[in-house]
C-alpha atoms as a PDB file:
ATOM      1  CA  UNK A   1      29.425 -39.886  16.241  1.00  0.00           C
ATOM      2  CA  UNK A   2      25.706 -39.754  15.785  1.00  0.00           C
ATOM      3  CA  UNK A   3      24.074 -43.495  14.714  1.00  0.00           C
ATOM      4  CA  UNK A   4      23.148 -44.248  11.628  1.00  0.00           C
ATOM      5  CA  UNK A   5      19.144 -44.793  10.887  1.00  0.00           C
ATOM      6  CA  UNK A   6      18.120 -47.727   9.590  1.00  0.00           C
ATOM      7  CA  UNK A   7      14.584 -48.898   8.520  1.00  0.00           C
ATOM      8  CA  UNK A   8      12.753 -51.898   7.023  1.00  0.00           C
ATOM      9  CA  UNK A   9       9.958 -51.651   5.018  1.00  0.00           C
ATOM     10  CA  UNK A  10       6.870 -54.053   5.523  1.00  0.00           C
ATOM     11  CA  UNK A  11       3.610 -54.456   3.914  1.00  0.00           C
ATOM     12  CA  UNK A  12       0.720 -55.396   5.508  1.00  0.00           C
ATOM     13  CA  UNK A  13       0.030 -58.581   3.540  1.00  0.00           C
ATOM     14  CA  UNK A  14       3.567 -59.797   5.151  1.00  0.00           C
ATOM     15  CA  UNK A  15       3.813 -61.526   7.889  1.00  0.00           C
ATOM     16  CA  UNK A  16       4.702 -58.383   9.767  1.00  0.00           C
ATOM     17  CA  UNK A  17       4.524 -59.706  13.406  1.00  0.00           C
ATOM     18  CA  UNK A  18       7.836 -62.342  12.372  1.00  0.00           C
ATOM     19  CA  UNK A  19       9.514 -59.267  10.412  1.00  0.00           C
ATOM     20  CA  UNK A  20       9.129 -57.518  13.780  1.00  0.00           C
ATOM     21  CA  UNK A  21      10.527 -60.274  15.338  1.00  0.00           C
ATOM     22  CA  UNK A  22      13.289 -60.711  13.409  1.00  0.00           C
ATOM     23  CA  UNK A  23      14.540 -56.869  12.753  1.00  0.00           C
ATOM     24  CA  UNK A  24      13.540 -55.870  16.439  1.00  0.00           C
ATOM     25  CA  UNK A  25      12.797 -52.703  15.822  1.00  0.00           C
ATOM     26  CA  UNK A  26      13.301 -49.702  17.805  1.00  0.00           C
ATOM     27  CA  UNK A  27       9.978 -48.182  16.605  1.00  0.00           C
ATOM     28  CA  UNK A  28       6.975 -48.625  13.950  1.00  0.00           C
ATOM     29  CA  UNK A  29       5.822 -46.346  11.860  1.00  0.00           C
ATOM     30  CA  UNK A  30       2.337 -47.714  10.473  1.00  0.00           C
ATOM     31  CA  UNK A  31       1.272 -45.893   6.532  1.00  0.00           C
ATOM     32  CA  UNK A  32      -1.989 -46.973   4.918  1.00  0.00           C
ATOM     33  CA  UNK A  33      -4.728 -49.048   6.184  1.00  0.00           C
ATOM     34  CA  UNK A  34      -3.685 -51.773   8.455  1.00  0.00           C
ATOM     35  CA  UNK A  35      -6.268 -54.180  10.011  1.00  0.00           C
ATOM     36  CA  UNK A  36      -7.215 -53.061  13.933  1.00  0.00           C
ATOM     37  CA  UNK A  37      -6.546 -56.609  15.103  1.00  0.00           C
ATOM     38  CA  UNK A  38      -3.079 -56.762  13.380  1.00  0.00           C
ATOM     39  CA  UNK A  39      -2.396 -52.996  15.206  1.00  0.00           C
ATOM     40  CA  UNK A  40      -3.415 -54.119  18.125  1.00  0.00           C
ATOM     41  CA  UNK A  41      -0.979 -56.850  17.761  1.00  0.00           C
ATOM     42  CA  UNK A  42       1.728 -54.993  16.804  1.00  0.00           C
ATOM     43  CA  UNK A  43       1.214 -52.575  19.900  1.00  0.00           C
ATOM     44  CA  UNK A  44       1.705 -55.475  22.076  1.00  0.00           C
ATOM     45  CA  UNK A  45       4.924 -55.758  21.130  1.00  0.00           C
ATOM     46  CA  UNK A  46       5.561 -52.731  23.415  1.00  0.00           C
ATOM     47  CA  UNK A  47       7.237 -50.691  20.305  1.00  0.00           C
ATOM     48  CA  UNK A  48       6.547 -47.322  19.749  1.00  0.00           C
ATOM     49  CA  UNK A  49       4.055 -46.670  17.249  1.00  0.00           C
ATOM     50  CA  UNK A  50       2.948 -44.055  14.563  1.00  0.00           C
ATOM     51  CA  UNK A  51       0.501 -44.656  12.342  1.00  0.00           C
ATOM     52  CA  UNK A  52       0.231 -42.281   8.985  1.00  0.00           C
ATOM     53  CA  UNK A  53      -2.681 -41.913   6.910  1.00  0.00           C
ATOM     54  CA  UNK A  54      -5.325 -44.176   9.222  1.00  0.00           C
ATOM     55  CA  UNK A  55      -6.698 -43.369  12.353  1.00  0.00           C
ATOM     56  CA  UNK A  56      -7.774 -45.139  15.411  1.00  0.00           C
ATOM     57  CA  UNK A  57      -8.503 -44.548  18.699  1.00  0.00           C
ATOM     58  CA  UNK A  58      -6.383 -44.814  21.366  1.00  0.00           C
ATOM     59  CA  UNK A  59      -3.127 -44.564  18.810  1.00  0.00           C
ATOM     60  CA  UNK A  60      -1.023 -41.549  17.901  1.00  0.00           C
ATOM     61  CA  UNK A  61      -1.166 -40.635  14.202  1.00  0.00           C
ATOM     62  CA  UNK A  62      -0.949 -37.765  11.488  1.00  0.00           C
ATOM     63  CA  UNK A  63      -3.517 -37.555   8.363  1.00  0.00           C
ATOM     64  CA  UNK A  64      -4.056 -35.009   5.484  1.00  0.00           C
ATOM     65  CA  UNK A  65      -7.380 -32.973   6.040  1.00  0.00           C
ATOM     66  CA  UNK A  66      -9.112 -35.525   3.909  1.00  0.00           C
ATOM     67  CA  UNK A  67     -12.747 -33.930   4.975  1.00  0.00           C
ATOM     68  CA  UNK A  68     -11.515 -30.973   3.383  1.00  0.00           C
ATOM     69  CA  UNK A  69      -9.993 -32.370   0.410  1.00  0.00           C
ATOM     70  CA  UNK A  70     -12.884 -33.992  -0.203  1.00  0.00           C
ATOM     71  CA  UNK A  71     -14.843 -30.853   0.262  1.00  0.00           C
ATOM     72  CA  UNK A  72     -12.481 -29.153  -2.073  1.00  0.00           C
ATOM     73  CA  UNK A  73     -12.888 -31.404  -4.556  1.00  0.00           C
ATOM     74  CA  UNK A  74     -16.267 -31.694  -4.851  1.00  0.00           C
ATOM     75  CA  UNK A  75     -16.843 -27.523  -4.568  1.00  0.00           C
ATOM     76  CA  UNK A  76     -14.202 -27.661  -7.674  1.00  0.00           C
ATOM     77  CA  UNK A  77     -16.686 -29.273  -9.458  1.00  0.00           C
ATOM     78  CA  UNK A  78     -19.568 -26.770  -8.125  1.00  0.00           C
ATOM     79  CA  UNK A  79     -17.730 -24.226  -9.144  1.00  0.00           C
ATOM     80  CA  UNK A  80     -17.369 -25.176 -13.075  1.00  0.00           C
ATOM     81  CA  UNK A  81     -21.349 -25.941 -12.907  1.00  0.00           C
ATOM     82  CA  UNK A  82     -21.920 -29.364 -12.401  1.00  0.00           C
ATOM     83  CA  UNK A  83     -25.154 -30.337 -11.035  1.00  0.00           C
ATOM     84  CA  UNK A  84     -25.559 -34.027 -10.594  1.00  0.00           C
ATOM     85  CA  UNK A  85     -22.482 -34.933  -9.212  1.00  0.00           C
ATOM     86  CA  UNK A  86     -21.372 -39.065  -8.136  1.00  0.00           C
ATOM     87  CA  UNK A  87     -19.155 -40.108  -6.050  1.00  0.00           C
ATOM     88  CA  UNK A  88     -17.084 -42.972  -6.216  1.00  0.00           C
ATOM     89  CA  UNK A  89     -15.945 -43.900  -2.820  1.00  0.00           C
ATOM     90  CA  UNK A  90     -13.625 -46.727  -0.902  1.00  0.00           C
ATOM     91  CA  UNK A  91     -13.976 -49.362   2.067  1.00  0.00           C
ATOM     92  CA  UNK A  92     -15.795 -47.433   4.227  1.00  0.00           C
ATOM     93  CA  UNK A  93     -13.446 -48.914   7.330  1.00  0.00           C
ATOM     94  CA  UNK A  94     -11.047 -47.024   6.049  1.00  0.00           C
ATOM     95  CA  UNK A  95     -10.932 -43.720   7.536  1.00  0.00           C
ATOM     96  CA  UNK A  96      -9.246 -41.388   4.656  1.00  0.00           C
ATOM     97  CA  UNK A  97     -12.111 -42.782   2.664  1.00  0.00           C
ATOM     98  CA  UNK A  98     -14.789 -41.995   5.171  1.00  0.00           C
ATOM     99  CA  UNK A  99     -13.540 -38.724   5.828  1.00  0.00           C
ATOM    100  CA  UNK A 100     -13.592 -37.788   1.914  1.00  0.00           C
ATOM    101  CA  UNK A 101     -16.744 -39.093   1.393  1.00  0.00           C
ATOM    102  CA  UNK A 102     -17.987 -36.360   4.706  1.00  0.00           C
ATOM    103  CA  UNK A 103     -16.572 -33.711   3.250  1.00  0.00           C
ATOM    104  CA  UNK A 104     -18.337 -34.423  -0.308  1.00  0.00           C
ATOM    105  CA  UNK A 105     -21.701 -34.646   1.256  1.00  0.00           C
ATOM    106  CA  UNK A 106     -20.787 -31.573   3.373  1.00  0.00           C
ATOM    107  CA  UNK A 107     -20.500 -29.888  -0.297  1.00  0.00           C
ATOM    108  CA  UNK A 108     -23.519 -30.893  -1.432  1.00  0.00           C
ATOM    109  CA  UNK A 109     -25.068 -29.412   1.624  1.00  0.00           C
ATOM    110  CA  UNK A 110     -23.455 -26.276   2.001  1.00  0.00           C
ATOM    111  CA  UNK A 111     -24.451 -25.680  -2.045  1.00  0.00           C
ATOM    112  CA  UNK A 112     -28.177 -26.327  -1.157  1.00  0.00           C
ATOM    113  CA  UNK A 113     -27.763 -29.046  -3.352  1.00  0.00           C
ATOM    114  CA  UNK A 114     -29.952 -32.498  -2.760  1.00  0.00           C
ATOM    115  CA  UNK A 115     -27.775 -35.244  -2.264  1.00  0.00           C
ATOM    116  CA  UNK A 116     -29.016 -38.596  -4.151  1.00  0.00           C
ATOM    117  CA  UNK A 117     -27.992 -41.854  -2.440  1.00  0.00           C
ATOM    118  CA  UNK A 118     -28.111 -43.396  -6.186  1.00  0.00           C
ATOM    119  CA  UNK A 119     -25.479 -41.254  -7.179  1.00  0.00           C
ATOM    120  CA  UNK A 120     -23.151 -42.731  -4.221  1.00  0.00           C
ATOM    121  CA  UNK A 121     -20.952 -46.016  -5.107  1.00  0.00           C
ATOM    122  CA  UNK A 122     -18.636 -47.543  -2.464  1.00  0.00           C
ATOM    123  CA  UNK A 123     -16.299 -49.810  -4.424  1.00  0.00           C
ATOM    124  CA  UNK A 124     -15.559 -53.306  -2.260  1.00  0.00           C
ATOM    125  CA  UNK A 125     -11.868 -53.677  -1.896  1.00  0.00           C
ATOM    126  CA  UNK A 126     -10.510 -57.107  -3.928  1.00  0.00           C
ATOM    127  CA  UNK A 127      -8.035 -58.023  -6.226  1.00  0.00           C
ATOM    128  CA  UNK A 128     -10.461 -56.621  -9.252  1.00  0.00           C
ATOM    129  CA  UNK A 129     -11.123 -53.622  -8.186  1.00  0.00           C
ATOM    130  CA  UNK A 130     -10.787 -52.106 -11.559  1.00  0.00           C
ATOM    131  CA  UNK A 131     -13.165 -54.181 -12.965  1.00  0.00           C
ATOM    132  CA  UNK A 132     -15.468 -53.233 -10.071  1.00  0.00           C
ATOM    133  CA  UNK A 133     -15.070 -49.579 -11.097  1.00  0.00           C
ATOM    134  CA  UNK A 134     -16.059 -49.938 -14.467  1.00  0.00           C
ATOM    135  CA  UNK A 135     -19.281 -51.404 -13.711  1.00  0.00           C
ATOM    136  CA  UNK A 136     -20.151 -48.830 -10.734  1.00  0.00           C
ATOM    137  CA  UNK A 137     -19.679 -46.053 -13.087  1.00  0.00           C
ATOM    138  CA  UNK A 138     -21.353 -47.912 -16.103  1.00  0.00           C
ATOM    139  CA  UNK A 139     -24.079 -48.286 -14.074  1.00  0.00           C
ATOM    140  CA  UNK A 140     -23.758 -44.323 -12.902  1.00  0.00           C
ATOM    141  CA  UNK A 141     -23.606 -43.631 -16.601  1.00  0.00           C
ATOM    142  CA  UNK A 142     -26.930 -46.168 -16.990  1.00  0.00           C
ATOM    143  CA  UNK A 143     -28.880 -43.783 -15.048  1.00  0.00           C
ATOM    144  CA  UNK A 144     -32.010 -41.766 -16.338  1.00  0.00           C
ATOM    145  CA  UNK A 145     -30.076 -38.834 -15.092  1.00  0.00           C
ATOM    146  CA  UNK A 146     -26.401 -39.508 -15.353  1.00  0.00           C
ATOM    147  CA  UNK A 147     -24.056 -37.827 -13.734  1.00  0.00           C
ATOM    148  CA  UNK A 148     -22.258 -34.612 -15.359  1.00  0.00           C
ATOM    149  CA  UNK A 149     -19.312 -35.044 -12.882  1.00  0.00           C
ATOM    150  CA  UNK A 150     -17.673 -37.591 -10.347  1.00  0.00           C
ATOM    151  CA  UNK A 151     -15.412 -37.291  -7.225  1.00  0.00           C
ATOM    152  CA  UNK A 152     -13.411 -40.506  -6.407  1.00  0.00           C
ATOM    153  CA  UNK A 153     -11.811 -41.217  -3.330  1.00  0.00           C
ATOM    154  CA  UNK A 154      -8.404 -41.912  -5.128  1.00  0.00           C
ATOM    155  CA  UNK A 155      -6.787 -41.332  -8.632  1.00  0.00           C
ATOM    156  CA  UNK A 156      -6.281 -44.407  -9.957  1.00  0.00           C
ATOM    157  CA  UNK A 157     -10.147 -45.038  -9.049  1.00  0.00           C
ATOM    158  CA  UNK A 158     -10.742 -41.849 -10.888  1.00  0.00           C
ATOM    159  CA  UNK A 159      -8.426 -42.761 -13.982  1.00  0.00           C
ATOM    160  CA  UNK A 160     -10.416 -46.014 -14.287  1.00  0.00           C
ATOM    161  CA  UNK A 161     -13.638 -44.108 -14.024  1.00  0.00           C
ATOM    162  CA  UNK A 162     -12.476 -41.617 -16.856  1.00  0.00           C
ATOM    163  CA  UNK A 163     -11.209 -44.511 -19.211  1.00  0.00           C
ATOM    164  CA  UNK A 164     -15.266 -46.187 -18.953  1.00  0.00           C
ATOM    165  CA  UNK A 165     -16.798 -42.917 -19.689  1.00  0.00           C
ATOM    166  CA  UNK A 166     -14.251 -42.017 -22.797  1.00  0.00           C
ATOM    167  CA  UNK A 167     -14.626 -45.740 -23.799  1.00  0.00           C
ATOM    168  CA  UNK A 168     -18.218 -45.052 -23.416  1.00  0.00           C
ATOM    169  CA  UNK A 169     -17.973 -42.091 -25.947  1.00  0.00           C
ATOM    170  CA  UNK A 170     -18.242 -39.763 -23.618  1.00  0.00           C
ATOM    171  CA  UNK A 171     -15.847 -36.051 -23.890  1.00  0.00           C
ATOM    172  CA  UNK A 172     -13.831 -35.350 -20.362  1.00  0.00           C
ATOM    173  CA  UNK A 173     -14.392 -33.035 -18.673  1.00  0.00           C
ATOM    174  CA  UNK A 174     -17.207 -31.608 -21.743  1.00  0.00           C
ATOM    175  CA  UNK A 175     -19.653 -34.579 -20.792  1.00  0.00           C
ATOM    176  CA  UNK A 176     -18.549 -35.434 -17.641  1.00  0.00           C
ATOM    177  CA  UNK A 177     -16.173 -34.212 -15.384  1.00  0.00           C
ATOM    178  CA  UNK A 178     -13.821 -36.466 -13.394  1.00  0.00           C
ATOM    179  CA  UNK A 179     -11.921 -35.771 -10.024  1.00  0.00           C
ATOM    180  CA  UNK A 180      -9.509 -37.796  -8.039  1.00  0.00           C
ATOM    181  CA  UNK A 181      -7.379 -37.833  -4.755  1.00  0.00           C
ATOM    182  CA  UNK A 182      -3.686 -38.196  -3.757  1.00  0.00           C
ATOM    183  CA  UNK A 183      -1.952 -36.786  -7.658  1.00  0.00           C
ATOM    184  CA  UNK A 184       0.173 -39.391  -8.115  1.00  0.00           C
ATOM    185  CA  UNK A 185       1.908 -38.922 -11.223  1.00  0.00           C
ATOM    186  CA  UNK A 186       0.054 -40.451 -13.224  1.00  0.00           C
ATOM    187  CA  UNK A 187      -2.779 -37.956 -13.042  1.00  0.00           C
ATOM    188  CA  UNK A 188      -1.004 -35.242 -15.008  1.00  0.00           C
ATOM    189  CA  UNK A 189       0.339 -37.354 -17.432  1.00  0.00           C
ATOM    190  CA  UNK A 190      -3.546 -39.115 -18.275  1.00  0.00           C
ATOM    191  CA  UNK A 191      -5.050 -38.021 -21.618  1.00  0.00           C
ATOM    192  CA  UNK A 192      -7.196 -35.407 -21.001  1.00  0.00           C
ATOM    193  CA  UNK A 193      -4.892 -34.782 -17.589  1.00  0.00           C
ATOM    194  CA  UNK A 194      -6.793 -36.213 -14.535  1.00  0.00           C
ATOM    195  CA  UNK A 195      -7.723 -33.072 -11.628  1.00  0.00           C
ATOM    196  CA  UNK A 196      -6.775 -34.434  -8.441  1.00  0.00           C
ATOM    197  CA  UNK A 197      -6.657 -33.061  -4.685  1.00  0.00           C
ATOM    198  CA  UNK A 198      -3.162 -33.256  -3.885  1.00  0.00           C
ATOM    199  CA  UNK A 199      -1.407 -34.636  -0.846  1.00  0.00           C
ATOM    200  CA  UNK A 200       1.938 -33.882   0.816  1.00  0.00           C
ATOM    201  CA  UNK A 201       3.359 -36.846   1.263  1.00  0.00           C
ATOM    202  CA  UNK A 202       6.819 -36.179   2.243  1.00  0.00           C
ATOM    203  CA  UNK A 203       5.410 -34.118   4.837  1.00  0.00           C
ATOM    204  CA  UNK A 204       3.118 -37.140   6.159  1.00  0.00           C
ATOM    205  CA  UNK A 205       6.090 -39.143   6.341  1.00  0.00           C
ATOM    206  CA  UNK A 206       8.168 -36.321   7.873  1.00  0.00           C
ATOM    207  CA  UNK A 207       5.541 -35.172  10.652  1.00  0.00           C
ATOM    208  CA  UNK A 208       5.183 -39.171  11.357  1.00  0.00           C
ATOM    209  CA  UNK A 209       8.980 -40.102  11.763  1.00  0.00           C
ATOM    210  CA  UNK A 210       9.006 -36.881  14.298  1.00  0.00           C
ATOM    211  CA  UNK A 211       6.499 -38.014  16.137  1.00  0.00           C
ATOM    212  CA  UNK A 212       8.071 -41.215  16.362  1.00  0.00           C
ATOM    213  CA  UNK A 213      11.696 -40.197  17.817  1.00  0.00           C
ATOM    214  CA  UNK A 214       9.591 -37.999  20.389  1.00  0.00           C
ATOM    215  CA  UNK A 215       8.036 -40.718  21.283  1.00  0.00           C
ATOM    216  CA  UNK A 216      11.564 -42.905  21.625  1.00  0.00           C
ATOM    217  CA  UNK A 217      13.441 -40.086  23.794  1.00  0.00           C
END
């Protein structure tokens, strides 16, 4: 009879060292952003260790090409004509975010077109972050030169960032076209529908859990 598979979920805001302690764990599969300390931590605990979507060195993981999202994305918005195109980007320790924000300046390069720091906005990460959004692309909008297009390093930063400009009484995309990351479902479903790079997750998860009972044999 094979063994049944069991898992806990954790997030990182838990006190995941006790959980550890308590569920013992045969292995621990790490999705999203954790701190380096707490990783470092959690590697002591002589578990092996995945993490998805983050990378650091020294650690085995497995990311989407977000450098190339990122340049897809922003070429996207090239391609239907936009010339003064923002970006809204993340915590730049993250490094999904810093990769996406690469391949959007790789774009702009590639397209012989001059990339304008004012036109870059890395939005802190707090509990208002929508808020914070708002008044980065207010202030985008403010400009002498707005922008005629945006790329943000996630969808619900981008749905955010298309409610200001419509609020604004702007037309998506006629005005200004918006772009997101990740399609989570709410990006179809927005009104006008929200563009976004889209990102295998099932696969992610998949390719990480594989790497994990390779690691346990």
């Amino acid at each position: 009879e094979g063994n049944a598979l069991s898992s806990v979920a954790v997030r990182p805001a838990e006190p995941v060292m006790e959980q550890i302690r308590v569920h013992q764990p045969d292995a621990i599969l790490c999705a999203g952003f954790f701190e380096p300390e707490l990783l470092h931590a959690i590697r002591a605990s002589g578990k092996p260790m995945v993490l998805i979507d983050m990378q650091l060195s020294g650690y085995t993981s497995v990311n989407p090409d977000n450098r190339l999202g990122g340049y897809l994305a922003t070429r996207h918005l090239i391609k239907a004509g936009r010339k003064r195109i923002a970006m809204l980007s993340g915590p730049a320790a993250h490094y999904s975010n810093q990769e996406r924000v690469h391949g959007f300046r790789k774009t702009l390069f590639d397209a012989k077109i001059l990339a304008n720091p004012a036109l870059e906005v890395a939005i802190p990460h707090h509990a208002n972050e929508e808020a914070s959004v708002k008044r980065a692309m207010l202030s985008l909008l403010a400009m002498s030169q707005p922008p005629d297009a945006v790329f943000c390093y996630n969808d619900s930063t981008a749905l955010t960032a298309m409610q200001t400009c419509l609020e604004a009484g702007l037309k998506v995309p006629h005005d200004i076209a918006p772009i997101g990351f990740d399609d989570i479902s709410a990006a179809p479903r927005a009104n006008p529908p929200l563009s976004s790079i889209h990102v295998d997750k099932e696969a992610l998860g998949a390719e990480g859990v594989e790497l994990l009972l390779r690691k346990t044999q």
